[in-house]
Protein backbone atom coordinates (compact mmCIF):
# COMPACT_ATOMS: atom_id res chain seq x y z
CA UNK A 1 -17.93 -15.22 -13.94
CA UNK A 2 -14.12 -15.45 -13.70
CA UNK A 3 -13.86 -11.88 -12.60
CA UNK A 4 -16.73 -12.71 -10.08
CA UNK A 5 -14.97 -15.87 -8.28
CA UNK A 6 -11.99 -13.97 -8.09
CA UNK A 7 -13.66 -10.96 -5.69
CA UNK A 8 -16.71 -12.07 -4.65
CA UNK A 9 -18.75 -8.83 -6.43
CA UNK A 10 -18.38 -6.73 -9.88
CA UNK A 11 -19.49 -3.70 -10.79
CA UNK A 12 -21.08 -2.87 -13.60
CA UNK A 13 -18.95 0.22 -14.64
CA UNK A 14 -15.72 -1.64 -13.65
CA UNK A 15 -16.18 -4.75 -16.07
CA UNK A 16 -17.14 -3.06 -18.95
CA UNK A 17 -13.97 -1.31 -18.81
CA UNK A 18 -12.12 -4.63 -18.33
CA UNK A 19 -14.13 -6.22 -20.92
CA UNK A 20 -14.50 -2.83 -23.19
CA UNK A 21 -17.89 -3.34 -23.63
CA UNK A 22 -21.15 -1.04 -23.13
CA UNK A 23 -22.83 -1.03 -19.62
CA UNK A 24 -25.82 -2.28 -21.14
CA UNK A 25 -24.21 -5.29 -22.47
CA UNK A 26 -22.94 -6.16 -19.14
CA UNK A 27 -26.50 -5.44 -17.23
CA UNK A 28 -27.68 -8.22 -20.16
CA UNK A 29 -25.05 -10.55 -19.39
CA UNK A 30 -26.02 -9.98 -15.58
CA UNK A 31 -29.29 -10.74 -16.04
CA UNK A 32 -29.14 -13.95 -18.29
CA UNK A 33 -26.63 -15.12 -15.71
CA UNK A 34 -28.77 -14.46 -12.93
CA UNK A 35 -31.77 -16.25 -14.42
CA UNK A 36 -29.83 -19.43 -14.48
CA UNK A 37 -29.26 -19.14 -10.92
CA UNK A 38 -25.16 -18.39 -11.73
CA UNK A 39 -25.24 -15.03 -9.91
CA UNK A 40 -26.98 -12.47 -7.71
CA UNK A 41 -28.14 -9.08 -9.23
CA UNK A 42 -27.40 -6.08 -6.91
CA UNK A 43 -27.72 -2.46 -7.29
CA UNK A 44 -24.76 -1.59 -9.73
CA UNK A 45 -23.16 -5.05 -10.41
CA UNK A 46 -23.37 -8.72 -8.92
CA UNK A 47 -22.50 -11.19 -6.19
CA UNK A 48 -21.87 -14.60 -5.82
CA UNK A 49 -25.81 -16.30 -5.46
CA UNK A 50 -27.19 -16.26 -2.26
CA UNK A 51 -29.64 -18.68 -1.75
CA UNK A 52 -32.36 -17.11 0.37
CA UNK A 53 -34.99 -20.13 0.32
CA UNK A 54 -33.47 -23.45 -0.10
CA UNK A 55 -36.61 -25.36 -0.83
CA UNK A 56 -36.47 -27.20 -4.78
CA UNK A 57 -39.53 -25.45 -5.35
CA UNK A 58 -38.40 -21.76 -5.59
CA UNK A 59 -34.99 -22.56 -6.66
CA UNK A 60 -34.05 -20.58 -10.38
CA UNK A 61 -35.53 -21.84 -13.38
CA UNK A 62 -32.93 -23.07 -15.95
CA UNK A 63 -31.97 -20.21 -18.98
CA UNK A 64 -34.66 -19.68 -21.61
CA UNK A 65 -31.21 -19.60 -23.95
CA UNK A 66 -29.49 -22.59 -23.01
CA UNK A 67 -26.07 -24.10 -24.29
CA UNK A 68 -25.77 -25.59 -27.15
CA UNK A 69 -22.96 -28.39 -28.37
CA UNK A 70 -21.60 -29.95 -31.38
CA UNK A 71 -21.25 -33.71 -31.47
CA UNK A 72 -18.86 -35.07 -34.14
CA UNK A 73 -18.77 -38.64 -34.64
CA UNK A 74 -17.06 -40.28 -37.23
CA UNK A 75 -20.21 -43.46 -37.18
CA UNK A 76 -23.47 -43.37 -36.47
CA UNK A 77 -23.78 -47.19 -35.77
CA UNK A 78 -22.61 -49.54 -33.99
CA UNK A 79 -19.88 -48.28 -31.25
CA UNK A 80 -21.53 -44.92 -31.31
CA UNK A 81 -25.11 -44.53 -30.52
CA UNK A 82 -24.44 -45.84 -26.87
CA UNK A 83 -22.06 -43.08 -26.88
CA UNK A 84 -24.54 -40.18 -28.48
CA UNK A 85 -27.46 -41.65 -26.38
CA UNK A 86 -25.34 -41.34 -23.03
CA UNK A 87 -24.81 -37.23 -23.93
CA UNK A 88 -28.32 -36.80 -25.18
CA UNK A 89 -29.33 -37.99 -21.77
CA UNK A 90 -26.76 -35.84 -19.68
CA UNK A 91 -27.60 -32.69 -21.73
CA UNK A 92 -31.26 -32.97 -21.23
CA UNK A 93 -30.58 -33.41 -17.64
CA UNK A 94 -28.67 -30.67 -17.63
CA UNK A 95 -30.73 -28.47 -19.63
CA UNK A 96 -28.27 -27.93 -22.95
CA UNK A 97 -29.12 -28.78 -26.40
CA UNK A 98 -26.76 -31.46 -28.83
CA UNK A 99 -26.36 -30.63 -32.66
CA UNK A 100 -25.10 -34.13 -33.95
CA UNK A 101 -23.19 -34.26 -37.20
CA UNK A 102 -22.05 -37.92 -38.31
CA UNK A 103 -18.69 -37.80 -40.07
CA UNK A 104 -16.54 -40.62 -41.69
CA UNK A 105 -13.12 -41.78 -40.44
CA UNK A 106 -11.43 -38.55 -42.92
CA UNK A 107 -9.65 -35.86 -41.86
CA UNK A 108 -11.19 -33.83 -44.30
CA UNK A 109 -14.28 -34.92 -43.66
CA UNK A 110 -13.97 -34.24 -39.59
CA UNK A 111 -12.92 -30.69 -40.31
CA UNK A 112 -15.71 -30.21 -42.56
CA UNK A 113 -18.53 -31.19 -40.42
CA UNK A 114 -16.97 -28.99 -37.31
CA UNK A 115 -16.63 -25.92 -39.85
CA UNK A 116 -20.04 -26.03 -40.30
CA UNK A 117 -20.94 -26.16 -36.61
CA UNK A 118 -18.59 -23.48 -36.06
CA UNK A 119 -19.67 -21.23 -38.96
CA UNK A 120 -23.22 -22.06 -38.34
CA UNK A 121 -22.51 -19.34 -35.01
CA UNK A 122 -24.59 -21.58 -32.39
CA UNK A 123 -22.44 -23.78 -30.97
CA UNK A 124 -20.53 -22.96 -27.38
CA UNK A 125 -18.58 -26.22 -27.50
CA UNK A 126 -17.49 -28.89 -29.43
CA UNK A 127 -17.64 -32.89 -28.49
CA UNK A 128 -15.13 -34.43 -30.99
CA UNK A 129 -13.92 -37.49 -32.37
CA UNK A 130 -11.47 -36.66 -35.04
CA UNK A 131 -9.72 -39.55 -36.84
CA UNK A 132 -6.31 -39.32 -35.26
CA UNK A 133 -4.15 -41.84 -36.51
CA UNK A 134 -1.16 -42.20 -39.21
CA UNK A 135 -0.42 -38.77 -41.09
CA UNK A 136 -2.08 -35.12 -40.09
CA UNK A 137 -2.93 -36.18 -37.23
CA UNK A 138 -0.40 -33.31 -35.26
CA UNK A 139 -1.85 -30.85 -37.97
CA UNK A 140 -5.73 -32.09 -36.57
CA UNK A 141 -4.15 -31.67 -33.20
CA UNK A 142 -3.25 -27.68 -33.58
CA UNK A 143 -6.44 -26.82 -35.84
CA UNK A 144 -8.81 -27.86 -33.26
CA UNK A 145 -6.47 -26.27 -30.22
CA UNK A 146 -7.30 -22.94 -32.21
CA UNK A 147 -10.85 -23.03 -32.61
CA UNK A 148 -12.63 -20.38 -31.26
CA UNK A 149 -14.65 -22.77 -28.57
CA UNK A 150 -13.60 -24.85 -26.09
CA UNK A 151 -13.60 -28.25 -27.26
CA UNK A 152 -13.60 -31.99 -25.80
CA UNK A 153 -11.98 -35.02 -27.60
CA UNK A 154 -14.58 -38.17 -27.16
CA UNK A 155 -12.57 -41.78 -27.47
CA UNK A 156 -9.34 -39.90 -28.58
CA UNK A 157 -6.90 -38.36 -26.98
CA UNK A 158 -3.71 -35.86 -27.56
CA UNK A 159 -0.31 -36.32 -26.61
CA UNK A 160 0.46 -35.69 -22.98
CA UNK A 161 2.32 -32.31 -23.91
CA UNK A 162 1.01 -30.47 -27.14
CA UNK A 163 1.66 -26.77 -28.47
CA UNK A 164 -2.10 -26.05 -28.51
CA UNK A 165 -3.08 -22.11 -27.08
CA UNK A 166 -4.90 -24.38 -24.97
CA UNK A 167 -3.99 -28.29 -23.33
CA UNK A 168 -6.89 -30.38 -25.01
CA UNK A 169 -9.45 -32.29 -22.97
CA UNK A 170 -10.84 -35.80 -23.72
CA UNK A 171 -12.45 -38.72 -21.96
CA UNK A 172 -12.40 -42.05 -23.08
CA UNK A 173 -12.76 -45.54 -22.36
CA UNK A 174 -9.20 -47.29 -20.59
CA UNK A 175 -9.25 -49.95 -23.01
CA UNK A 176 -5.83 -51.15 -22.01
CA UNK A 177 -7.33 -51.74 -18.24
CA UNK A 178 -10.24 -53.11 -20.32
CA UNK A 179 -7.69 -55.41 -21.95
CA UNK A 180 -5.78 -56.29 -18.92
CA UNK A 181 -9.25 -57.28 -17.14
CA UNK A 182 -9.60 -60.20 -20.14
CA UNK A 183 -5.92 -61.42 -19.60
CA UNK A 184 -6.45 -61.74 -16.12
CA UNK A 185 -10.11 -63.33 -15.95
CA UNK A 186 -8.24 -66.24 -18.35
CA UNK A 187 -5.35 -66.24 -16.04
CA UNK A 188 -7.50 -66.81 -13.17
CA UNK A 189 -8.69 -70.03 -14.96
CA UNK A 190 -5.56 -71.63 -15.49
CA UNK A 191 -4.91 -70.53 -18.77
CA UNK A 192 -1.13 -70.21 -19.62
CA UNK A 193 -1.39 -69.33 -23.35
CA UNK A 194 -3.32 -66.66 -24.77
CA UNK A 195 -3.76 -64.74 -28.29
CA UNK A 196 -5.51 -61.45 -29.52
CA UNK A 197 -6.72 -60.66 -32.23
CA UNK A 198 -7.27 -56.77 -32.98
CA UNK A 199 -9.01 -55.12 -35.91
CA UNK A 200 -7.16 -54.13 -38.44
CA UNK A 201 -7.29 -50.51 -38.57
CA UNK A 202 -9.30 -49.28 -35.39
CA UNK A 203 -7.94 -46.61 -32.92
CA UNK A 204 -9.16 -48.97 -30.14
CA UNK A 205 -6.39 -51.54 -30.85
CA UNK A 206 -3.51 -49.40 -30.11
CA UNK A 207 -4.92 -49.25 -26.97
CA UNK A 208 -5.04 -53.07 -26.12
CA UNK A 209 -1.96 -53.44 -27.93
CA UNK A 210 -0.58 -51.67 -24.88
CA UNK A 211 -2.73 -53.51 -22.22
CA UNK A 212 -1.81 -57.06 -23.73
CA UNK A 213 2.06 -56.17 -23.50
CA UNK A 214 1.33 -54.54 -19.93
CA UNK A 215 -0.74 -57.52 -18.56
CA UNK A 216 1.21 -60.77 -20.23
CA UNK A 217 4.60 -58.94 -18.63
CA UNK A 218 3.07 -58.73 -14.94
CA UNK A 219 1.55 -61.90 -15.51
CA UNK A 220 4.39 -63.88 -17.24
CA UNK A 221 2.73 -65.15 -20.12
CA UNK A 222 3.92 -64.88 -24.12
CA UNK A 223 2.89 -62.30 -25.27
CA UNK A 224 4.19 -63.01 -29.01
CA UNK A 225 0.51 -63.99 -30.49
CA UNK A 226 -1.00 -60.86 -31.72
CA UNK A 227 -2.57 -61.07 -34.64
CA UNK A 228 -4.07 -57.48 -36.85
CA UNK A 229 -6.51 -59.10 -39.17
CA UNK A 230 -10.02 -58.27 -39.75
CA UNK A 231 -12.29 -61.30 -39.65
CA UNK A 232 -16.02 -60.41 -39.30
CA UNK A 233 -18.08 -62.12 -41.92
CA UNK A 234 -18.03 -59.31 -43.98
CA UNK A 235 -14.38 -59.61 -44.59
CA UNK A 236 -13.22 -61.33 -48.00
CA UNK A 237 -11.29 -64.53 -47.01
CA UNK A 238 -12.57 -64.46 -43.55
CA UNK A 239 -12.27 -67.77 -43.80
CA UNK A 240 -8.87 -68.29 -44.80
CA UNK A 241 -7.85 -65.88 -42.21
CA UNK A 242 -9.47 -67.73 -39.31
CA UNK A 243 -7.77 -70.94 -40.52
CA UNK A 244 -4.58 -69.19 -41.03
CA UNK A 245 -5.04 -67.46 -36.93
CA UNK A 246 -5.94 -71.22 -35.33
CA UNK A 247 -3.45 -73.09 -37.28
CA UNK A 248 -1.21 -71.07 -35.71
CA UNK A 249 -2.74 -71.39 -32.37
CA UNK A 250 -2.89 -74.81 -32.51
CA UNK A 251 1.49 -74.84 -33.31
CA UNK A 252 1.33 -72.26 -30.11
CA UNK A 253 -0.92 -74.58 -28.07
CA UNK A 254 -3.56 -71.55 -27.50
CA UNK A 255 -6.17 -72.34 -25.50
CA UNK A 256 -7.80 -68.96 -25.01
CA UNK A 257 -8.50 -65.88 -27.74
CA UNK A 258 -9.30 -62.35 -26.83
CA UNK A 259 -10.74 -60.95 -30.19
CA UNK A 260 -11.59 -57.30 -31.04
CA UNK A 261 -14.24 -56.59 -31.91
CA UNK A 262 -17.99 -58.65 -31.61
CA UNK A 263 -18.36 -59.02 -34.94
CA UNK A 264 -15.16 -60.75 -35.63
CA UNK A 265 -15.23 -62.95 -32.21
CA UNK A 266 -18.83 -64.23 -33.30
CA UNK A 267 -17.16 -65.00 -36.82
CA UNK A 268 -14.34 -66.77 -35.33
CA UNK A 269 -16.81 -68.92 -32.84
CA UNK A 270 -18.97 -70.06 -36.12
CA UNK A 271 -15.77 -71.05 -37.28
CA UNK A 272 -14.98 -72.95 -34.36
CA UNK A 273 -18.60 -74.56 -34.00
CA UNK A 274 -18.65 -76.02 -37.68
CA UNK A 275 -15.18 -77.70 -37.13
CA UNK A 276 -16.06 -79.18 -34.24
CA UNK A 277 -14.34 -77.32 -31.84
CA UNK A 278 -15.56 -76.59 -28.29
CA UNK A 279 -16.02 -73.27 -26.43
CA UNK A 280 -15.30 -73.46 -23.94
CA UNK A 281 -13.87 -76.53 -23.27
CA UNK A 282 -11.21 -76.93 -26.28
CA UNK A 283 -10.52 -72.63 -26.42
CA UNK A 284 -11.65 -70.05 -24.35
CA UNK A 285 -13.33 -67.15 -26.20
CA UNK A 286 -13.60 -63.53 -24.89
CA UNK A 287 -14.83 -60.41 -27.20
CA UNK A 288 -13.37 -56.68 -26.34
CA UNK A 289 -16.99 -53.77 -27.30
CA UNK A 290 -20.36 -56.63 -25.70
CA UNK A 291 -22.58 -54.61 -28.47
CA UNK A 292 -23.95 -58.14 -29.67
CA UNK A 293 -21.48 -60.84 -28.10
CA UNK A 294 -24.32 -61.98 -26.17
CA UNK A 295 -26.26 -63.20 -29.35
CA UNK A 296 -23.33 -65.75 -29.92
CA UNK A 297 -23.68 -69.26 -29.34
CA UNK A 298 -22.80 -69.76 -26.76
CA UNK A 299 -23.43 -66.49 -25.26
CA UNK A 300 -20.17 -64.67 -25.64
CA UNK A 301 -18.19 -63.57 -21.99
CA UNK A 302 -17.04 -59.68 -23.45
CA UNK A 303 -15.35 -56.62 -21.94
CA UNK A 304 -17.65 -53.69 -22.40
CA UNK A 305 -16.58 -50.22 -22.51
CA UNK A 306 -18.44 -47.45 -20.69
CA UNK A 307 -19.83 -45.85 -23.98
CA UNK A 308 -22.79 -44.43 -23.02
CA UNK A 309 -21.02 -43.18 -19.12
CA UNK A 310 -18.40 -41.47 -21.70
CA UNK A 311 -21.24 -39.89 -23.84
CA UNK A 312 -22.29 -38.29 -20.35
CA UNK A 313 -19.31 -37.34 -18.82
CA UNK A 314 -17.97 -35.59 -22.34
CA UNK A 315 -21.50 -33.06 -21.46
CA UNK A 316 -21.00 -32.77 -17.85
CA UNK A 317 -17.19 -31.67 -18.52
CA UNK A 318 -18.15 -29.10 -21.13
CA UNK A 319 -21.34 -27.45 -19.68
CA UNK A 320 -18.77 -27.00 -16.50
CA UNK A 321 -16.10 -25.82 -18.74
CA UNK A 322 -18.65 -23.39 -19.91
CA UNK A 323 -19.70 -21.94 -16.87
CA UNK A 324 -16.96 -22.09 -15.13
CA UNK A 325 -14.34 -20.63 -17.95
CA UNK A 326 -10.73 -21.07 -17.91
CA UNK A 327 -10.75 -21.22 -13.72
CA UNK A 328 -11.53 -24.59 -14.16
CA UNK A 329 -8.20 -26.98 -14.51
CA UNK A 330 -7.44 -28.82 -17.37
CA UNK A 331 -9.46 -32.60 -17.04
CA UNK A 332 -8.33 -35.56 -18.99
CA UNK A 333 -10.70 -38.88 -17.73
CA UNK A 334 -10.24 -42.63 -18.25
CA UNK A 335 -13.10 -44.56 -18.01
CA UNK A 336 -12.82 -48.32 -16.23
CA UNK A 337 -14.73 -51.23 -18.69
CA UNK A 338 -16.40 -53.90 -17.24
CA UNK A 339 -16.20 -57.74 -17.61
CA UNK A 340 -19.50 -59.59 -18.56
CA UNK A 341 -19.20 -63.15 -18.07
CA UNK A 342 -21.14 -65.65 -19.91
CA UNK A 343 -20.52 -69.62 -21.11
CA UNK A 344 -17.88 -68.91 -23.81
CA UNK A 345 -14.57 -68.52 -21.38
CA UNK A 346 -15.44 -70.28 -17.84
CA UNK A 347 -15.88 -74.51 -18.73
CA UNK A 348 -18.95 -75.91 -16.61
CA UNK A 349 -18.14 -78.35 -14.14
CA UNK A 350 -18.46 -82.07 -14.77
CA UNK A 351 -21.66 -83.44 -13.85
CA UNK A 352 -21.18 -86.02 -10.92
């Protein structure tokens, strides 16, 4: 296909030269190509298609052999599925098959689980989200640069420069925009002092570390309360954490919280509710995923990242990278969240 774009026709004869291959392997290759609709068959080689009857009835059937990708996900709950549904749906649009492995947040596990996609010879691609942070992560970085198929990061990304054969791709959410949309919806109504809370632990807060910093700076607001603590209910001592976080907000005179993630902004609004505290009216509450802030009482205003839209556009970039081979540039795509608003950041007007 690359040898096609670049003249318009190929001969038979010629490319198996270039590609030292038998003729007949190139007629085969000519044919499956032409039955998806990539190519025109002529006497003796190809052309570019030519589309002779433009009516969606007698356009080319899609490939009896289709594409197949490997998923690897490091969950198979919560964040994830919306991502994994999202490709599911763009592959079966698109006529390509997903094999899903579920992996753990472990190197060794991630490399595991793709060695047996690639070993398992019937994968063209690879959809990957490696765990990526603290030590072996440059080491992840170069073994997956020299696998032997072209490969997407999903949620991650590489450095903007790395020593790969190849400059990885990825698409993820912009969870720093994501972050800087919270900051600035509490701005808007009038508050002056904010805190986060991230997750202890989760590549995502890295992220909104950087939006926080990026948005409080523009804005002119403190930017000093940032708290890494885990406080879902789940947690041991969630309890004693939460006291711990609005004691301190109270010294600060907080009167808004951006937590990450739903579980622990529903945990800190319990917390709030049994001590008497109001939401909105004595602090502002908005949660950073919307996977179940809207359960919360009250409903829970939450910035939602575009899992499933990543999901999709992870497919879409690697059936083109297939077909298109290394013509294609390089792509490397942020995805904008969205703000949902509900009762727990806006206070209702006073009844007249």
């Amino acid at each position: 296909m690359d040898e096609l774009r670049r003249h318009g026709t190929v001969r038979v004869r010629e490319l198996a030269r270039l590609l030292e291959v038998s003729e007949l392997t190139v007629r085969r290759d000519i044919t499956a190509l032409a039955a998806r609709g990539l190519l025109t068959k002529v006497h003796g080689g190809a052309t570019l298609p030519i589309d002779l009857d433009p009516a969606p009835a007698r356009r080319p059937r899609p490939a009896a052999t289709p594409f197949t990708i490997g998923m690897v996900v490091p969950s198979l709950d919560f964040y994830w599925p919306s991502i994994v549904s999202g490709a599911r749906t763009a592959a079966a649009q698109l006529g390509v098959h997903i094999q899903l492995r579920g992996s753990t947040y472990d190197q060794d596990e991630d490399r595991r689980q793709i060695s047996r996609l690639i070993e398992a010879g019937q994968v063209q691609g690879l959809l990957l989200a490696p765990n990526l942070d603290g030590e072996g992560a440059d080491e992840m970085i170069d073994w997956i640069g020299a696998l032997p198929v072209p490969t997407i990061l999903v949620e991650r990304q590489s450095a903007p420069w790395t020593p790969t054969p190849r400059q990885l791709e990825w698409v993820r959410s912009d969870h720093a925009l994501g972050l800087e949309i919270a900051v600035r919806h509490l701005h808007e109504h009038g508050h002056r002092r904010i805190g986060l809370v991230l997750s202890k632990g989760s590549p995502t807060s890295a992220h909104l570390a950087q939006g926080w910093l990026k948005a409080c700076a523009e804005l002119g607001l403190p930017s000093g309360f940032m708290v890494r603590e885990g406080v879902a209910l789940d947690v041991p001592g969630h309890r004693q954490i939460i006291e711990g976080i609005l004691n301190r907000c109270r010294r600060s005179r907080i009167t808004a919280l951006i937590v990450h993630s739903d579980p622990d902004a529903m945990s800190v609004a319990q917390y709030l509710t049994e001590r008497g505290v109001a939401i909105p009216d004595d602090i502002a509450l908005v949660s950073y995923d919307d996977e179940v802030a809207h359960l919360a009482e009250p409903a829970m205003t939450a910035v939602r990242p575009p899992k499933a839209r990543v999901g999709r556009v992870a497919v879409e970039m690697m059936v083109s990278r297939l077909m298109e081979g290394r013509r294609r540039p390089a792509q490397r795509v942020l995805i904008l969240p969205e703000l949902v608003l509900r009762d727990s950041s806006v206070k209702r007007a006073s009844a007249v």
